[in-house]
Protein backbone atom coordinates (compact mmCIF):
# COMPACT_ATOMS: atom_id res chain seq x y z
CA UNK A 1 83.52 19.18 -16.58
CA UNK A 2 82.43 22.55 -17.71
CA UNK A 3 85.04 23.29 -19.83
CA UNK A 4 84.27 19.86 -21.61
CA UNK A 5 80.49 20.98 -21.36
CA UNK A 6 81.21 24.77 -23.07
CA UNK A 7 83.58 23.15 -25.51
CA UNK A 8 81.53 20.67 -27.29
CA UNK A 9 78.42 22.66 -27.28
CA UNK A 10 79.43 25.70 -27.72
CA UNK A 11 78.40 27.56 -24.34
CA UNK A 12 79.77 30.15 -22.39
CA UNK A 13 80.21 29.14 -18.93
CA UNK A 14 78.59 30.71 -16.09
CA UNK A 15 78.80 30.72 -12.48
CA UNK A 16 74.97 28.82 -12.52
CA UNK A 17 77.28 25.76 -14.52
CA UNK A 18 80.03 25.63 -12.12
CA UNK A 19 77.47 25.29 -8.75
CA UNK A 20 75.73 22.72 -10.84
CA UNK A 21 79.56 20.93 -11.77
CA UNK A 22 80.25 20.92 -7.67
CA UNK A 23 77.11 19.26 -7.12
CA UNK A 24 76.98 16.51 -9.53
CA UNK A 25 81.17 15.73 -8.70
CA UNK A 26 80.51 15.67 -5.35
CA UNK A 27 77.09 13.49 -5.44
CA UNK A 28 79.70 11.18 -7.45
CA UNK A 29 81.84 10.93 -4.77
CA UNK A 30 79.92 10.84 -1.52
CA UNK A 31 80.62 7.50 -0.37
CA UNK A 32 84.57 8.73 -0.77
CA UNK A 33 83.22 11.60 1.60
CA UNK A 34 81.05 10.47 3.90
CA UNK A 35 83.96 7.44 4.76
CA UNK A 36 87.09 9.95 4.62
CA UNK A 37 84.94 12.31 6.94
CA UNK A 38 84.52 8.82 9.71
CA UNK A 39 87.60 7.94 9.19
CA UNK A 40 88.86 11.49 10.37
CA UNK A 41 86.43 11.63 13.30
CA UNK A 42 87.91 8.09 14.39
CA UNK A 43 91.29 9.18 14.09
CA UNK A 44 90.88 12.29 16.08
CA UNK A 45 88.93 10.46 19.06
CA UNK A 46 91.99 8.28 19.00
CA UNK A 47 94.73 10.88 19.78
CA UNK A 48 95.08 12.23 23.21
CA UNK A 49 94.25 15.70 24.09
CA UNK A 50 97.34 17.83 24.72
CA UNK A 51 97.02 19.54 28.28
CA UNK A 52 96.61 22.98 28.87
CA UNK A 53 99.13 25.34 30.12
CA UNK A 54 98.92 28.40 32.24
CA UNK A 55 98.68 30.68 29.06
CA UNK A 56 95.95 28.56 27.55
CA UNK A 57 97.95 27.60 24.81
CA UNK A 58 98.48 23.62 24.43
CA UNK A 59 101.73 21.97 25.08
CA UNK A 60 103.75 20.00 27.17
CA UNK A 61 104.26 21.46 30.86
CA UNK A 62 108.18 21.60 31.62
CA UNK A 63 108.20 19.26 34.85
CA UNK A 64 107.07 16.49 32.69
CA UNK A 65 103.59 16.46 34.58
């Protein structure tokens, strides 16, 4: 987008147009955002927690309990 931008007009880019670029693209796609970002949520409430072991790390305990 800013290379487009600086090319047709001329411009030398700046950090100022990039922020602005990243604003507008994602403003474009915030419905994609906002439904990828539920969808995740959903998905994680769906998988079960892995226990805790003794040495706090997850994983499966050895027994099978």
């Amino acid at each position: 987008m800013v290379d487009d931008y600086c090319a047709s007009s001329g411009a030398v880019p700046d950090y100022g147009m990039y922020e602005r670029a990243h604003s507008i693209v994602r403003g474009n796609h915030l419905d994609e955002l906002i439904i990828e970002t539920a969808e995740e949520t959903l998905r994680k409430a769906r998988e079960p927690e892995e226990p805790l072991i003794p040495e706090g790390r997850r994983g499966f305990r050895r027994d099978g309990a």
